[in-house]
N, C-alpha and C. Protein backbone atom coordinates (compact mmCIF):
# COMPACT_ATOMS: atom_id res chain seq x y z
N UNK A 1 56.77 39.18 -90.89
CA UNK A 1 56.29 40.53 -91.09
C UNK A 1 56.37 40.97 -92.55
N UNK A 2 56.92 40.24 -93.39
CA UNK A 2 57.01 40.54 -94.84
C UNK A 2 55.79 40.12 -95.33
N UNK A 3 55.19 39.34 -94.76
CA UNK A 3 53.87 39.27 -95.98
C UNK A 3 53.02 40.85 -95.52
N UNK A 4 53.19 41.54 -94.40
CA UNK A 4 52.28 42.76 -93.92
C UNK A 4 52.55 43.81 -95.11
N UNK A 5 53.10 43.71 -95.32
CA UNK A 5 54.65 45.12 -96.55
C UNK A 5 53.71 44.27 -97.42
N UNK A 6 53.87 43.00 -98.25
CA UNK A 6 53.17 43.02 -99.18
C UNK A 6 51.74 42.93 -99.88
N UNK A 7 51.04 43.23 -98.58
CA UNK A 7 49.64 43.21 -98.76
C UNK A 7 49.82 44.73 -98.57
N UNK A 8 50.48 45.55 -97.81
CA UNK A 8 50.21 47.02 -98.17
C UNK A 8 50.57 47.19 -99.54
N UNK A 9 51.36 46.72 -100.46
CA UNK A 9 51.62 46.97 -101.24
C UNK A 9 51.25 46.56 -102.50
N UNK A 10 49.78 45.40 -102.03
CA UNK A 10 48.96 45.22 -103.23
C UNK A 10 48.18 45.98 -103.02
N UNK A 11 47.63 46.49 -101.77
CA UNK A 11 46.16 47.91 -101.97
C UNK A 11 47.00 48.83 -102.63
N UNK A 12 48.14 49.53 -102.40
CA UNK A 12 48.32 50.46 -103.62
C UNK A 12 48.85 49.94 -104.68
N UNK A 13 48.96 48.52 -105.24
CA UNK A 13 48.33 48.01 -106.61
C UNK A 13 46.69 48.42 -107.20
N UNK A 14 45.81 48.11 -106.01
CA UNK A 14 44.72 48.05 -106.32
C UNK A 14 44.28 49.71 -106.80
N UNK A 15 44.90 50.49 -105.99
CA UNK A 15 44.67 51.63 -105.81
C UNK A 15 45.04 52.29 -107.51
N UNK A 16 46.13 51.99 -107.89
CA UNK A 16 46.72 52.16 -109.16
C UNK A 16 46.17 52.12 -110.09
N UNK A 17 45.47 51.00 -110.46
CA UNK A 17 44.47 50.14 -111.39
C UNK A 17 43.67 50.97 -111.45
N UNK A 18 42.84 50.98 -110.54
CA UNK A 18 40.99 51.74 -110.08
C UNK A 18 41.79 53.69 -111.05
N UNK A 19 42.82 53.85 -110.16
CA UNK A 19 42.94 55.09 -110.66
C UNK A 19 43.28 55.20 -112.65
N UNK A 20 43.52 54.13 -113.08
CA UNK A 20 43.59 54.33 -114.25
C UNK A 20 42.16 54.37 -114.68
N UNK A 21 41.44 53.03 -114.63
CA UNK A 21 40.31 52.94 -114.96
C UNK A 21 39.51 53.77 -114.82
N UNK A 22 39.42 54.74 -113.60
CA UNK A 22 38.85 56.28 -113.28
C UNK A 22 39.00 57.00 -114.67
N UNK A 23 40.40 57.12 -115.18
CA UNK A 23 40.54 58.07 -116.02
C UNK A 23 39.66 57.61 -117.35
N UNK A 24 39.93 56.01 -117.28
CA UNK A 24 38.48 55.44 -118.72
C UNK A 24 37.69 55.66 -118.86
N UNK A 25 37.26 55.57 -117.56
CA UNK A 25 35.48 55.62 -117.25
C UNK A 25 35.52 57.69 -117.76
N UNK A 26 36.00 58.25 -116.76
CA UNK A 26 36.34 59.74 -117.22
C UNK A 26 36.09 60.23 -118.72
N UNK A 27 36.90 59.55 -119.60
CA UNK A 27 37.05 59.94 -121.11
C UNK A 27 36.11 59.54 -121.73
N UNK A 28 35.50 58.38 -121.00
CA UNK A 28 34.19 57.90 -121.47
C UNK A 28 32.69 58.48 -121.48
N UNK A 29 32.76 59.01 -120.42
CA UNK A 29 31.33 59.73 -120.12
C UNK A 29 31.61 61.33 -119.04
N UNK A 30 32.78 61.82 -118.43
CA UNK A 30 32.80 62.60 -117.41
C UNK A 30 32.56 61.94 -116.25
N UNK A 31 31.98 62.56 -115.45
CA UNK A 31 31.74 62.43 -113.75
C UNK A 31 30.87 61.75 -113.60
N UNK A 32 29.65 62.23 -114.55
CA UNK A 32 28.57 61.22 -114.26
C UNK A 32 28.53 59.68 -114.81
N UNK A 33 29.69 59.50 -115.12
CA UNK A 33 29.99 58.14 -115.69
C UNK A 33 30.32 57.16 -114.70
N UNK A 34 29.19 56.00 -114.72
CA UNK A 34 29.31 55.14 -113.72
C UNK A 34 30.19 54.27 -113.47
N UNK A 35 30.95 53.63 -114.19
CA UNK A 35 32.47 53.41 -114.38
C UNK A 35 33.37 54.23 -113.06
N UNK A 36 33.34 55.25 -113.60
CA UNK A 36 34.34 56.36 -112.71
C UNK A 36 33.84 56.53 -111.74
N UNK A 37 32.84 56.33 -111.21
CA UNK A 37 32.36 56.55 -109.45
C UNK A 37 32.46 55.58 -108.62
N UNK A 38 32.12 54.19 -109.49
CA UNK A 38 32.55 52.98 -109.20
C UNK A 38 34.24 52.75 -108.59
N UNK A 39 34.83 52.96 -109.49
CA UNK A 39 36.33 53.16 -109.38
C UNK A 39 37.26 54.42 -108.43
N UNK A 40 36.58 54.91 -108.40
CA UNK A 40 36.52 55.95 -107.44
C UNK A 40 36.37 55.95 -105.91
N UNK A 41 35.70 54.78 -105.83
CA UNK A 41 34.86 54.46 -104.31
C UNK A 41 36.49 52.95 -104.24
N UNK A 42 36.73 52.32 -105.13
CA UNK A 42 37.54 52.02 -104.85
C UNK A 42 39.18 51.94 -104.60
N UNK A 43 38.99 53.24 -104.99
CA UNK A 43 40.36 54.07 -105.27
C UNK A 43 41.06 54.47 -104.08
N UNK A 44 39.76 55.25 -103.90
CA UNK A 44 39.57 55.76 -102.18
C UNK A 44 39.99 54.81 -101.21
N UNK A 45 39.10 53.20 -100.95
CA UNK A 45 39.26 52.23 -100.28
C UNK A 45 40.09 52.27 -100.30
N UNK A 46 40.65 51.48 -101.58
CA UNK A 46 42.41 51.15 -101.36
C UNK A 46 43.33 52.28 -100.38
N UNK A 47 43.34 53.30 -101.10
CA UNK A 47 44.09 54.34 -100.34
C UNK A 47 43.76 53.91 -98.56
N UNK A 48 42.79 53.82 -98.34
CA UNK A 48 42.31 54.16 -96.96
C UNK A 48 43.32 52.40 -96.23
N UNK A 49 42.81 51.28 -97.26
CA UNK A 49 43.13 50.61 -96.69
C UNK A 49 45.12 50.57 -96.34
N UNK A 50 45.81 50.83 -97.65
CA UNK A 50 47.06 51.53 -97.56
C UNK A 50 47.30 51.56 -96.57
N UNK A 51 47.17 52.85 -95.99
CA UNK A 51 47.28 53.66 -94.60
C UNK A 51 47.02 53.18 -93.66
N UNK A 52 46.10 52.28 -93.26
CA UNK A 52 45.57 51.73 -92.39
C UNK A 52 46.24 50.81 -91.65
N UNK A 53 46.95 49.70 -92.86
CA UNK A 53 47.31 49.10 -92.81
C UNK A 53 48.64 49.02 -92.37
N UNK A 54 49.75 49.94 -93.36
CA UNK A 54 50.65 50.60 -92.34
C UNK A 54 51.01 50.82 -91.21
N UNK A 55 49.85 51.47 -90.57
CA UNK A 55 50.16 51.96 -89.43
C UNK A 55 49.45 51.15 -88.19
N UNK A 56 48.83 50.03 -88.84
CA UNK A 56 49.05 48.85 -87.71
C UNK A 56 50.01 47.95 -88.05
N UNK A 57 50.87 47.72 -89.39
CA UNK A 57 51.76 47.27 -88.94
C UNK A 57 53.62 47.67 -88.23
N UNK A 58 53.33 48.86 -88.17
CA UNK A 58 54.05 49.46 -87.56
C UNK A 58 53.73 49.47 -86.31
N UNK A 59 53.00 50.02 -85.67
CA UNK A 59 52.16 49.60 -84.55
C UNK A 59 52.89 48.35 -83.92
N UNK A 60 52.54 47.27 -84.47
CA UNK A 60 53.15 45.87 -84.32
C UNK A 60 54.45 45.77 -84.02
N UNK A 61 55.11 45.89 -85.13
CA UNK A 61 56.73 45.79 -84.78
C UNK A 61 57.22 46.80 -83.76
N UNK A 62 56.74 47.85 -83.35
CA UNK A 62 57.31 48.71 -82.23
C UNK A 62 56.94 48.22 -80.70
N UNK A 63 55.88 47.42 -80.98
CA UNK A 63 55.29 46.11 -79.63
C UNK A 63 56.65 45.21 -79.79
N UNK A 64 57.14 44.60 -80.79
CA UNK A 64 58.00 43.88 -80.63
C UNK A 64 59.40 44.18 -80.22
């Protein structure tokens, strides 16, 4: 069950990253900067996947 913990814990790696790069893309052009929407959509993912992920592996171990 430890590799589950550390794949949640590379999407909020991933999540981390995207959110810096958001702020590049940001300083670079604003909102409409394609950079930052890009990164954004994956920012989001990550987050989503995070959570997701979590709470099926919790899910899991309370089956066990």
């Amino acid at each position: 069950m430890k590799i589950r913990r550390i794949i949640e814990l590379m999407w909020l790696g991933v999540a981390a990253v995207s959110i810096i790069e958001m702020a590049v893309g940001y300083m670079e052009g604003g909102f409409k900067n394609q950079h930052f929407q890009i990164f954004g959509v994956i920012a989001f993912t990550a987050f989503f996947m995070y959570f997701f992920r979590k709470r099926q592996r919790k899910k899991l171990e309370n089956r066990n």
